[in-house]
N, C-alpha and C. Protein backbone atom coordinates (compact mmCIF):
# COMPACT_ATOMS: atom_id res chain seq x y z
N UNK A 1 0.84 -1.17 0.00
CA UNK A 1 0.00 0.00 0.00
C UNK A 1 0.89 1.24 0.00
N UNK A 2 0.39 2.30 -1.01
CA UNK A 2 1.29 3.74 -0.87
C UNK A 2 0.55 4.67 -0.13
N UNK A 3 1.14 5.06 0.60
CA UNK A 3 0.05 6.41 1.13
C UNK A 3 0.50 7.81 1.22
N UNK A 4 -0.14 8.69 0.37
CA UNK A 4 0.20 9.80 -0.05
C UNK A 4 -0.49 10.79 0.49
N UNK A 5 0.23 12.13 0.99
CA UNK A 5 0.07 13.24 1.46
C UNK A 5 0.20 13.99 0.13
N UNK A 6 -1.06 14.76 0.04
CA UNK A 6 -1.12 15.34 -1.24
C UNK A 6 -1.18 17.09 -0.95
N UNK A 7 -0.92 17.90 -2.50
CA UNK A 7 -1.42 19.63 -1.41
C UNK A 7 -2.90 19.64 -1.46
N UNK A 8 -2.95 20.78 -0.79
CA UNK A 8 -4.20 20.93 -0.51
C UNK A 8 -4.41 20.31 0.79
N UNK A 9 -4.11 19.47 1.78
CA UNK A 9 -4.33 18.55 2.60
C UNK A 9 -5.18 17.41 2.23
N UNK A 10 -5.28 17.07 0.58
CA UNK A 10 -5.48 15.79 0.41
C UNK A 10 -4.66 14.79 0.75
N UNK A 11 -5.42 13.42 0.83
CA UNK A 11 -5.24 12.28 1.05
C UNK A 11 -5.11 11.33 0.22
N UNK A 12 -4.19 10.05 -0.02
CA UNK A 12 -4.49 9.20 -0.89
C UNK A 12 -4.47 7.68 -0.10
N UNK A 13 -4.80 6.75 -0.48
CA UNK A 13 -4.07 5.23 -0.23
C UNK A 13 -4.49 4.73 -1.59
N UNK A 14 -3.39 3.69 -2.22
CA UNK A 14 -3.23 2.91 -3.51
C UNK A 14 -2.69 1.70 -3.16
N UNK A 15 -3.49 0.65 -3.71
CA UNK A 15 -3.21 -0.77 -3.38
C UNK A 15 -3.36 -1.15 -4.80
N UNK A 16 -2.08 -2.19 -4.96
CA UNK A 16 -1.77 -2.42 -6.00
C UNK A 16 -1.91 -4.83 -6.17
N UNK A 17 -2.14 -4.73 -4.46
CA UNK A 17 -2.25 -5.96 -4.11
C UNK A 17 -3.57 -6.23 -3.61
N UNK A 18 -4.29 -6.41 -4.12
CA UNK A 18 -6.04 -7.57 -3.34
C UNK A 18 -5.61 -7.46 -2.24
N UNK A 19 -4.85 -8.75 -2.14
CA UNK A 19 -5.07 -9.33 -0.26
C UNK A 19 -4.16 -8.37 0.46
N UNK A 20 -3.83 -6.79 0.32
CA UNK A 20 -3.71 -5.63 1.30
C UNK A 20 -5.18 -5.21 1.78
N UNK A 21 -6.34 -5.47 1.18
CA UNK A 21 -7.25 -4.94 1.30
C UNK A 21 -8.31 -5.78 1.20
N UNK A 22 -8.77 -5.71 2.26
CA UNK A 22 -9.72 -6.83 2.36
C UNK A 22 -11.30 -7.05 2.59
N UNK A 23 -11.83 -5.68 1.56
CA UNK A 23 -13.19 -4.89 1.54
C UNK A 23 -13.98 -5.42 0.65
N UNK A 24 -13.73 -6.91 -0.04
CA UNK A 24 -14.71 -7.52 -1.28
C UNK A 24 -15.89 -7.64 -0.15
N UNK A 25 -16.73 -7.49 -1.46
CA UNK A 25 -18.34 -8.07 -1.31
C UNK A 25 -19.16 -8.50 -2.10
N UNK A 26 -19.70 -9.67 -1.83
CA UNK A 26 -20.65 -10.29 -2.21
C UNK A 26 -21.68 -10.21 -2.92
N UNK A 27 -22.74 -10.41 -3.46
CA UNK A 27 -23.72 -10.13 -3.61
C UNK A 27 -24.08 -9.24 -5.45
N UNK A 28 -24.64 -9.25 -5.68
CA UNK A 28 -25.45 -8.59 -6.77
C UNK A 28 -24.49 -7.57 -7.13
N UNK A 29 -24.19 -7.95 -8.41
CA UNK A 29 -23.54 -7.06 -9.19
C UNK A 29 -24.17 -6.43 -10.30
N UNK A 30 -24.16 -5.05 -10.92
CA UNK A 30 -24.87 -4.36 -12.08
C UNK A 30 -23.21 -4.19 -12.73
N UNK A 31 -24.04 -4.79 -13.97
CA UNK A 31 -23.18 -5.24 -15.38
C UNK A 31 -23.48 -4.35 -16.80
N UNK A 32 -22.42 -4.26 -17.27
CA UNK A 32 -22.56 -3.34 -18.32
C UNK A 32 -21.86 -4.09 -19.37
N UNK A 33 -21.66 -4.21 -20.51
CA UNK A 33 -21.12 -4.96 -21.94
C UNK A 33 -20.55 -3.83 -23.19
N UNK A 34 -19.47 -3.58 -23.14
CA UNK A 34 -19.26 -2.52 -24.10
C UNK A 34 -18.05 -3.26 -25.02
N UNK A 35 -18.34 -2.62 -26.07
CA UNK A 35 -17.39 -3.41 -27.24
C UNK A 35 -16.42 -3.33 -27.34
N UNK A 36 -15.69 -4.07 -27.76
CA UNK A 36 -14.06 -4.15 -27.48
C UNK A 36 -13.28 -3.53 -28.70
N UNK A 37 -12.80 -2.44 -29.38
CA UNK A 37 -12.61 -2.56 -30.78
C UNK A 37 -11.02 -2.60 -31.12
N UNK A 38 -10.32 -3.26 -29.79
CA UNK A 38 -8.83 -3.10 -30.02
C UNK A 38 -7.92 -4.57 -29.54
N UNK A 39 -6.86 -4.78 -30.47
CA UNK A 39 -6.39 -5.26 -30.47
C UNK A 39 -4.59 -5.61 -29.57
N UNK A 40 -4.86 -4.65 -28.56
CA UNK A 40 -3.97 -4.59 -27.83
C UNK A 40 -4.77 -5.33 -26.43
N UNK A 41 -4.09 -6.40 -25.85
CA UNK A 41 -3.88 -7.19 -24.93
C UNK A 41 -2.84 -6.70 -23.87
N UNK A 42 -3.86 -6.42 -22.48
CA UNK A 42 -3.31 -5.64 -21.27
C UNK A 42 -3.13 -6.92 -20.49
N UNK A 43 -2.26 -7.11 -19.36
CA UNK A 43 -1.97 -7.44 -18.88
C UNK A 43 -3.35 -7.73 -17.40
N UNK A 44 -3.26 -8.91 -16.53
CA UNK A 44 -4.32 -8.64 -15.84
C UNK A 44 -3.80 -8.00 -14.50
N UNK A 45 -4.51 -7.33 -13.79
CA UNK A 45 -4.00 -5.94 -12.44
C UNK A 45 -5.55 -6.15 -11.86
N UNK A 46 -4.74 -5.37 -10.87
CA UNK A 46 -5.73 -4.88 -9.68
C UNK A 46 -5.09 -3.47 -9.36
N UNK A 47 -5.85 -2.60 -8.78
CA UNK A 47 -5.88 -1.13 -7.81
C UNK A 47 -6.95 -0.88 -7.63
N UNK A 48 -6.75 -0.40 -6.55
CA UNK A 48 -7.66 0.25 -5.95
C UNK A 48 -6.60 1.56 -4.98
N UNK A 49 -8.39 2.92 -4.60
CA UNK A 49 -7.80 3.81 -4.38
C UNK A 49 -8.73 4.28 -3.39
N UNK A 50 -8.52 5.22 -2.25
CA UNK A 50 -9.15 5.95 -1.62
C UNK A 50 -8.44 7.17 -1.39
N UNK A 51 -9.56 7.71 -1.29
CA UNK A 51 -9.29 9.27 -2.13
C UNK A 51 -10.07 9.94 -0.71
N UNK A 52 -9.31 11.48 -0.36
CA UNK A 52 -10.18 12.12 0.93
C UNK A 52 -9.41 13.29 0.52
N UNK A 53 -10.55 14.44 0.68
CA UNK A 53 -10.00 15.92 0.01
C UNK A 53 -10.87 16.34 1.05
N UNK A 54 -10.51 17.24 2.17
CA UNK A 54 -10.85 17.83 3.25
C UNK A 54 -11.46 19.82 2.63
N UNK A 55 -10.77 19.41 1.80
CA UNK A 55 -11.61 20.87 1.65
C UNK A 55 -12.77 21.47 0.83
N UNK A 56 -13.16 22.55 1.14
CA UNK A 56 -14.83 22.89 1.34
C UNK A 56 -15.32 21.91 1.19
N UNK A 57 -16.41 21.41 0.82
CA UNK A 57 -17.46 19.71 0.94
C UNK A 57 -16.49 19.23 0.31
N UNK A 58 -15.89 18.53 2.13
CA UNK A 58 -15.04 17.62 1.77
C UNK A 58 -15.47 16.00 0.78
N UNK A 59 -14.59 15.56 0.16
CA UNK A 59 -15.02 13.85 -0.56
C UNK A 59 -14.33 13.20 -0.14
N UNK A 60 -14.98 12.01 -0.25
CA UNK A 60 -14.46 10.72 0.02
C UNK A 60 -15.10 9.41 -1.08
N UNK A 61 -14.10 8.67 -1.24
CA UNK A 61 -14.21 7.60 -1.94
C UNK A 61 -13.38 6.54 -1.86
N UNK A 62 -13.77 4.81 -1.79
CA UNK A 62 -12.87 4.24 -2.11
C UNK A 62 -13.49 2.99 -2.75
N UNK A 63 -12.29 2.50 -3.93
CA UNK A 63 -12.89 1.60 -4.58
C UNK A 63 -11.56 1.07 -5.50
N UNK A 64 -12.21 -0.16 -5.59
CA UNK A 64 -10.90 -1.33 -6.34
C UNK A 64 -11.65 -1.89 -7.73
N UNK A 65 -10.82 -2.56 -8.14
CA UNK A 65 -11.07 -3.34 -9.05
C UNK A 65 -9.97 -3.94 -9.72
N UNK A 66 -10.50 -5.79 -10.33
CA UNK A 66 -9.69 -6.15 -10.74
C UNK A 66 -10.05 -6.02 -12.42
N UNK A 67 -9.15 -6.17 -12.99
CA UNK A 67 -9.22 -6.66 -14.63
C UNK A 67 -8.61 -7.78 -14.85
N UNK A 68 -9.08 -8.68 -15.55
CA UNK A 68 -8.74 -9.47 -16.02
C UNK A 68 -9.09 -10.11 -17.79
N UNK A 69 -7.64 -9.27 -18.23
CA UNK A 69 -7.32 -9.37 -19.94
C UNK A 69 -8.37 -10.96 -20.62
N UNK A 70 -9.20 -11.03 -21.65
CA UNK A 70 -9.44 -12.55 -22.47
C UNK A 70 -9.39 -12.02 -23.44
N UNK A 71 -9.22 -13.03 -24.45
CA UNK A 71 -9.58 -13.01 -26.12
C UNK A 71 -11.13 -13.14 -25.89
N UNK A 72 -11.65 -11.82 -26.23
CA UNK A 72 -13.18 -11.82 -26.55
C UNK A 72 -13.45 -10.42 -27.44
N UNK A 73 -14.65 -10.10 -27.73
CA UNK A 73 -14.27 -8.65 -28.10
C UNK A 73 -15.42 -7.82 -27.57
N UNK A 74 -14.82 -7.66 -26.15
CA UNK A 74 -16.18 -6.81 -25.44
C UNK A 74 -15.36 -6.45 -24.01
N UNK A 75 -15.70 -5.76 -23.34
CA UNK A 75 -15.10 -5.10 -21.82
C UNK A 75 -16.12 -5.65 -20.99
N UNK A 76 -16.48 -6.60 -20.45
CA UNK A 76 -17.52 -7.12 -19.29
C UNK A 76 -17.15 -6.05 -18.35
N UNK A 77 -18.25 -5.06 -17.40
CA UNK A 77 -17.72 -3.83 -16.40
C UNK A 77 -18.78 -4.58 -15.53
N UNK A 78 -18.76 -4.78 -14.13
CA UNK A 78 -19.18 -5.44 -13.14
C UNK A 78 -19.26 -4.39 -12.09
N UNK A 79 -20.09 -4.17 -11.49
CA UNK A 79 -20.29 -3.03 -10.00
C UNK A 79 -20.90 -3.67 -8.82
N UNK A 80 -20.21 -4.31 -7.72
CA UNK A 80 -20.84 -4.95 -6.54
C UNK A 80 -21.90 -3.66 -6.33
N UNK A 81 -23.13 -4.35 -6.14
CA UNK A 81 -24.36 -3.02 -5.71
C UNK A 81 -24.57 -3.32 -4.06
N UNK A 82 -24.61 -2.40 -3.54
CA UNK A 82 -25.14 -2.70 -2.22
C UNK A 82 -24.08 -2.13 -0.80
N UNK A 83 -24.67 -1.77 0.21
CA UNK A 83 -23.60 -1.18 1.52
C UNK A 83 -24.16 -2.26 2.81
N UNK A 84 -22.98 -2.40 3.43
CA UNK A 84 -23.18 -3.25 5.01
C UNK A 84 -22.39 -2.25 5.84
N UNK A 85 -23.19 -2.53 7.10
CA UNK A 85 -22.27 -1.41 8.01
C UNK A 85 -20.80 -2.29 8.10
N UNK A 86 -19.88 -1.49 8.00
CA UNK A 86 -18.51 -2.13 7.93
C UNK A 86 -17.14 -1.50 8.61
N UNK A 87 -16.04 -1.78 8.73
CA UNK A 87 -15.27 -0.83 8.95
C UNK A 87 -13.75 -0.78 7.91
N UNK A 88 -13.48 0.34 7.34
CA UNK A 88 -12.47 0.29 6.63
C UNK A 88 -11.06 0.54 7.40
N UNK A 89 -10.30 -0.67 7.88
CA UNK A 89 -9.07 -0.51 8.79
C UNK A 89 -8.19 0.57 7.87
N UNK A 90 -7.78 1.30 9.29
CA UNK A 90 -6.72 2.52 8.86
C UNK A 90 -7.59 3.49 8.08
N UNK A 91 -8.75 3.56 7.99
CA UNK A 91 -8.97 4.77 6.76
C UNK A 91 -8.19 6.02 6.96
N UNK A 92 -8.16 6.91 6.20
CA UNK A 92 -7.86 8.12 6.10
C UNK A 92 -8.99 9.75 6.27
N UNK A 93 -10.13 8.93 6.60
CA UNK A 93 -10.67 9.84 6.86
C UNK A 93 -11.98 9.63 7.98
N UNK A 94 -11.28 8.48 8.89
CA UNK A 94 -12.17 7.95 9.32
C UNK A 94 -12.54 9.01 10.82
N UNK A 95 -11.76 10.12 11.02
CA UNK A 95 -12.32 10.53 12.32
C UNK A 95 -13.12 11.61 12.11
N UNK A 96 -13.56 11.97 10.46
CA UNK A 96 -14.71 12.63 9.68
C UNK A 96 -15.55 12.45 9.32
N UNK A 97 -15.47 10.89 8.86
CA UNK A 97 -16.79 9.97 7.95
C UNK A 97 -17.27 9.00 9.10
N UNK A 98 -18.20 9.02 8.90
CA UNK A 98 -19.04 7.31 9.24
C UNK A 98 -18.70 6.61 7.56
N UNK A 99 -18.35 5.44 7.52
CA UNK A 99 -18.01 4.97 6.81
C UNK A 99 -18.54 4.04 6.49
N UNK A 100 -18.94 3.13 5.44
CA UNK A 100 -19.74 1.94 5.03
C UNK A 100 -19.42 1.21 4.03
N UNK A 101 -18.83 0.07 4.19
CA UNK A 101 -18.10 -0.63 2.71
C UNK A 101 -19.46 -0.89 2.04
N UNK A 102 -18.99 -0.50 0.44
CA UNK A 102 -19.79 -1.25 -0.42
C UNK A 102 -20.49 0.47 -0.92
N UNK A 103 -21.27 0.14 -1.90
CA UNK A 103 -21.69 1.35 -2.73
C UNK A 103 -23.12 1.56 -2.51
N UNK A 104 -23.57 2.61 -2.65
CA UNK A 104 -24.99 3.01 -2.85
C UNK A 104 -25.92 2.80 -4.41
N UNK A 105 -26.68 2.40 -4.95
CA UNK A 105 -26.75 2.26 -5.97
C UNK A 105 -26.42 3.71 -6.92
N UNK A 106 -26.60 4.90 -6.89
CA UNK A 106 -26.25 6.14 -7.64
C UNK A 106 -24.82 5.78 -8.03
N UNK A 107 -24.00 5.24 -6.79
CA UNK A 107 -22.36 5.32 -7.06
C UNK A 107 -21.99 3.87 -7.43
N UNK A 108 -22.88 3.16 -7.91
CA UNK A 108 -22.87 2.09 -9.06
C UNK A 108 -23.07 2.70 -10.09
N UNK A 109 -23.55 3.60 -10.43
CA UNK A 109 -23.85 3.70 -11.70
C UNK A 109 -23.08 4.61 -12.23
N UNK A 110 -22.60 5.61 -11.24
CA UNK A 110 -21.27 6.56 -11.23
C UNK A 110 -20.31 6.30 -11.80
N UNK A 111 -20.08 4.82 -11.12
CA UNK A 111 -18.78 4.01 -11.85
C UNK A 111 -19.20 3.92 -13.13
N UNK A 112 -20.24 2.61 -13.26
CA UNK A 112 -20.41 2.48 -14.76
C UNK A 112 -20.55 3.53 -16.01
N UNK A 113 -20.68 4.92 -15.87
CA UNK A 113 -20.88 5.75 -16.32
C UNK A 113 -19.77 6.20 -16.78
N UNK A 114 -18.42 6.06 -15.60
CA UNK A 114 -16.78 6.38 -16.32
C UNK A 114 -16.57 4.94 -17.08
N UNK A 115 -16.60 4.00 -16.51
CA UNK A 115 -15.78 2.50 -16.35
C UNK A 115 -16.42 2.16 -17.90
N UNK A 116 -17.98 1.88 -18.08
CA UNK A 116 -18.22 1.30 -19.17
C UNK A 116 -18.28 2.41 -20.47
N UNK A 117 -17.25 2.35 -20.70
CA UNK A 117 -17.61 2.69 -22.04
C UNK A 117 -16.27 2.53 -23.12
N UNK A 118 -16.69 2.99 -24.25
CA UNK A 118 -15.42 2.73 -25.47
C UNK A 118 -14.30 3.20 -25.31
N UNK A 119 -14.55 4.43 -24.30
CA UNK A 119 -12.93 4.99 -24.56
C UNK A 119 -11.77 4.12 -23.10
N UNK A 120 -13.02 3.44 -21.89
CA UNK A 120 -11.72 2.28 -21.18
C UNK A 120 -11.99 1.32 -22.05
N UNK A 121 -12.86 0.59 -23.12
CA UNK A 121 -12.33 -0.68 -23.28
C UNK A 121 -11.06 -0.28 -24.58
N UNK A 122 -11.02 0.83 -25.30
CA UNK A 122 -9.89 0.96 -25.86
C UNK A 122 -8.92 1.13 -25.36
N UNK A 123 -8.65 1.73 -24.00
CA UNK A 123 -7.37 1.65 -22.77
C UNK A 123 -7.30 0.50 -22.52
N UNK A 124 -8.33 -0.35 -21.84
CA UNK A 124 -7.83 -1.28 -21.13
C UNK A 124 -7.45 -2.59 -22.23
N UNK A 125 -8.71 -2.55 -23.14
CA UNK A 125 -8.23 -3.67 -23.86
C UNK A 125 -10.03 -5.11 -23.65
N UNK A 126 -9.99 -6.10 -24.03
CA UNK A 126 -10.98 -6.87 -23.99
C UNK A 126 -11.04 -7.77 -22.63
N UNK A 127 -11.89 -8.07 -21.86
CA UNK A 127 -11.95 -9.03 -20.97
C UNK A 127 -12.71 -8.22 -19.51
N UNK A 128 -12.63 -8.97 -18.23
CA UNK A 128 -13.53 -8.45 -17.27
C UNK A 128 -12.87 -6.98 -16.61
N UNK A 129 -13.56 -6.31 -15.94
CA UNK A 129 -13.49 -5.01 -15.39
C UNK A 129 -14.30 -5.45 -14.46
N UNK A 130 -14.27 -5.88 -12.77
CA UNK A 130 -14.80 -6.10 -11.54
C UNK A 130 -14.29 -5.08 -10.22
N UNK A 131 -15.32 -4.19 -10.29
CA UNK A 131 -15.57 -3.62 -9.08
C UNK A 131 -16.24 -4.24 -7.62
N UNK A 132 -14.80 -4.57 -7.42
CA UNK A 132 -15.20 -5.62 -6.15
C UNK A 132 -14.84 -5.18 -4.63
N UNK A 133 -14.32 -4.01 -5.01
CA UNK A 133 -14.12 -3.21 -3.15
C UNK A 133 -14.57 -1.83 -3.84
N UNK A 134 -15.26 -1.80 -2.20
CA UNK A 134 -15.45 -0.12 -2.38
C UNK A 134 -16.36 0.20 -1.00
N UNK A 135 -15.89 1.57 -0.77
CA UNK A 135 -16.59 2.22 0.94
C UNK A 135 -16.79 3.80 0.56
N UNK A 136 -17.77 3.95 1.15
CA UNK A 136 -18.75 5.27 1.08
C UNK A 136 -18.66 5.76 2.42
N UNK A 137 -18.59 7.24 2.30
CA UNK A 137 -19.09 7.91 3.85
C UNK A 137 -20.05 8.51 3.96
N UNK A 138 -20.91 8.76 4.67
CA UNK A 138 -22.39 9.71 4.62
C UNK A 138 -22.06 10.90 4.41
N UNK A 139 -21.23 11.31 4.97
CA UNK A 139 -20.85 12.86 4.16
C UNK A 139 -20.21 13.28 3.16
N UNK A 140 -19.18 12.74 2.71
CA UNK A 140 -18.02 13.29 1.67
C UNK A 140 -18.64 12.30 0.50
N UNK A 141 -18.84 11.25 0.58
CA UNK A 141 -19.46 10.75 -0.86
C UNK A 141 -20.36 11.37 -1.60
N UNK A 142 -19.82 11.27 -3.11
CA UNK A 142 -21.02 11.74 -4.03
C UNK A 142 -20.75 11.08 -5.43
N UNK A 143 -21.68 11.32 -6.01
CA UNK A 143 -21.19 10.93 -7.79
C UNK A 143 -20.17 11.75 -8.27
N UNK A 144 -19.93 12.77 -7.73
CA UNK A 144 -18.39 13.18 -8.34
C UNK A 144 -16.98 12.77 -7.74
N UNK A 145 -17.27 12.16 -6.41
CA UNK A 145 -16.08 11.52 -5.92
C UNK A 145 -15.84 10.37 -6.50
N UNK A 146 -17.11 9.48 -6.82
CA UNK A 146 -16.90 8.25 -7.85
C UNK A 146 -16.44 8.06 -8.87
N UNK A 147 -17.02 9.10 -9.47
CA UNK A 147 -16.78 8.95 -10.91
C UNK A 147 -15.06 9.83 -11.28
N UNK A 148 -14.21 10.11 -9.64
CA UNK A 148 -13.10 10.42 -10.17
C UNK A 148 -12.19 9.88 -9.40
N UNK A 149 -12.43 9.11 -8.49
CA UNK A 149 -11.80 7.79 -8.39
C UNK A 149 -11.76 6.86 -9.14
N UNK A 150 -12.96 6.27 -10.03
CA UNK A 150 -13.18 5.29 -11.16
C UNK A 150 -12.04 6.01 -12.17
N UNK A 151 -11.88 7.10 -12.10
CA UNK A 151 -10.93 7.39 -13.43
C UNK A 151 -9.50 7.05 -12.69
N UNK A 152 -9.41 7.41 -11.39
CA UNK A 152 -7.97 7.22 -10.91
C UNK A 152 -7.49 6.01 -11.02
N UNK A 153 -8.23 4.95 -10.71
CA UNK A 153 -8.51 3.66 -10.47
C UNK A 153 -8.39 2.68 -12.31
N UNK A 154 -8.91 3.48 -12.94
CA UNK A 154 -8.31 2.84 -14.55
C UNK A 154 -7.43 3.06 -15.07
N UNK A 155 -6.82 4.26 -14.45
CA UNK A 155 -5.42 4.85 -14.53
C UNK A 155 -4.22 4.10 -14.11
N UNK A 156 -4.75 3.45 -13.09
CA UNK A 156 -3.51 3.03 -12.45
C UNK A 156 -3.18 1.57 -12.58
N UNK A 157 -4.92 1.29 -13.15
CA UNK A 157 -4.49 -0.52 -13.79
C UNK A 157 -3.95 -0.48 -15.36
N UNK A 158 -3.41 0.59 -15.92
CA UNK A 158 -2.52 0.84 -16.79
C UNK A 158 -0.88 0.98 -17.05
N UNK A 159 -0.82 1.25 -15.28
CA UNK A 159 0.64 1.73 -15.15
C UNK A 159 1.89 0.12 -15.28
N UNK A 160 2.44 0.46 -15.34
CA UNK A 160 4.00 -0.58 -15.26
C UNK A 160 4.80 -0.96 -13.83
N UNK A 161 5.33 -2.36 -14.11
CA UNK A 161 5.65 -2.39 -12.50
C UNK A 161 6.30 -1.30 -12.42
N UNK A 162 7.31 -0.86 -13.07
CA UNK A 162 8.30 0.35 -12.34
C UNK A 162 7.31 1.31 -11.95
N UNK A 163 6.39 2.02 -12.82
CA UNK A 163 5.64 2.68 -12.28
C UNK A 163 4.99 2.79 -10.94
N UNK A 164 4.37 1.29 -10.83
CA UNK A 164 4.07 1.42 -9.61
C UNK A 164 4.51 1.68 -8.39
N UNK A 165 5.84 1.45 -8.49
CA UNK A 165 7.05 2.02 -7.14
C UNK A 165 7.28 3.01 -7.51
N UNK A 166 7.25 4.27 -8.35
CA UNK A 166 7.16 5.36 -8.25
C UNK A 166 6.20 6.11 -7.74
N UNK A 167 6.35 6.47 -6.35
CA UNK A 167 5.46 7.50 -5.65
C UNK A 167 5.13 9.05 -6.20
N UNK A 168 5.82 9.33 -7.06
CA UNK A 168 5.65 10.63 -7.87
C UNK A 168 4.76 10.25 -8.98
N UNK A 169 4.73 9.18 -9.48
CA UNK A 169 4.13 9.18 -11.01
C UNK A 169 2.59 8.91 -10.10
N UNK A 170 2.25 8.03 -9.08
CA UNK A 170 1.04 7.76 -8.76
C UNK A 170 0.39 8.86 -8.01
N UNK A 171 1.01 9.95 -7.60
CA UNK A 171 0.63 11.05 -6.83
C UNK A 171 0.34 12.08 -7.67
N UNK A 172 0.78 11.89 -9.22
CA UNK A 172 0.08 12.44 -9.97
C UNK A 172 -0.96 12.28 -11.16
N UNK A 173 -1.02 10.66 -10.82
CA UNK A 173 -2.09 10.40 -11.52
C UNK A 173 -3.82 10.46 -10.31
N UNK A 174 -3.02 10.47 -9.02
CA UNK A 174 -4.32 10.56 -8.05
C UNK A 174 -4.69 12.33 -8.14
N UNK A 175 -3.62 12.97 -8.26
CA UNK A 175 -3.88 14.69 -8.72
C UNK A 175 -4.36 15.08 -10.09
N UNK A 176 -4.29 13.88 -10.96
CA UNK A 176 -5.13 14.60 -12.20
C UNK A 176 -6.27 14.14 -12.13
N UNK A 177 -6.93 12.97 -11.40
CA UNK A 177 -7.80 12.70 -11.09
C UNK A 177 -9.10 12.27 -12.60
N UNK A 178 -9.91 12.90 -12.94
CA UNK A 178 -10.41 12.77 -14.21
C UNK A 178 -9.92 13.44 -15.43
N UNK A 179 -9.11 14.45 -14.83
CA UNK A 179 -8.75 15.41 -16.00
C UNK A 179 -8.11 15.05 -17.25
N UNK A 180 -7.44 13.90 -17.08
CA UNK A 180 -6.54 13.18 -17.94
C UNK A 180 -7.20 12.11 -18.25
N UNK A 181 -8.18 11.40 -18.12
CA UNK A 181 -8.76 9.87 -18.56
C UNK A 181 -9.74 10.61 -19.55
């Protein structure tokens, strides 16, 4: 796990390993099918990211996902639907949020709204896209914290191992946030 002090007094954590993080859930997933029209074969990854920006209405978000590359020609995008009261160990914004693993349905669809469509399955390439961790807070969550974590979060299942041990390159892909996807 990296954990980044950002300006502004943002926050980051990036997990680049599943079993650092241990927020999957179960249950009913909303699925999306978008066409695959490229012939470049990605590698299969995981990241996930939580994201906490303390200033004016503060946000919060966190959410993973794995990919996993097939010969098919379509992007399967998967969104665990649903929240349990839960606790996210170590959060970063936990002495602000009440916190709740798992998504609200709006911030299912948040995702799917960045995640499914032509311009990630031409990034990522053909095969599954599973949103399988993710925690909400009653206050700082919204559809714009989602939908720019979901971009941070496809961002970073792009990067290279070296990349990933670079704490500068991931501190600025969590600072461009959607601007760049």
């Amino acid at each position: 796990m990296i954990q980044l002090a950002l300006p502004k007094n943002k926050k980051a954590r990036v997990w680049f390993d599943p079993g650092e993080l241990d927020l999957r859930l179960g249950g009913e997933r909303v699925e999306r099918v978008v066409p695959c029209r490229t012939t470049t074969v990605q590698r299969d990854g995981f990241a996930a990211v939580e994201f906490f920006s303390p200033a004016g209405h503060h946000q919060y978000a966190l959410l993973g996902a794995r990919f996993s590359a097939s010969d098919t020609s379509e992007l399967r995008v998967r969104v665990v639907n649903g929240a349990v009261a839960g606790n996210v160990p170590g959060s970063i914004a936990a002495l602000v949020e009440l916190l709740h693993v798992g998504l609200l349905p709006e911030y299912v669809y948040a995702v799917l709204d960045v995640a499914a469509t032509e311009g990630a399955a031409g990034r990522l390439g053909c095969g599954d896209l599973d949103f399988e961790m993710a925690a909400h807070g009653d206050i700082g969550s919204s559809l714009l914290a989602f939908k720019s974590v979901t971009c941070m979060v496809l961002r970073l299942l792009l990067v290279n191992e070296s990349e990933r041990q670079d704490e500068a390159v991931i501190a600025q892909i969590i600072e461009d946030g959607p601007r760049v996807w």
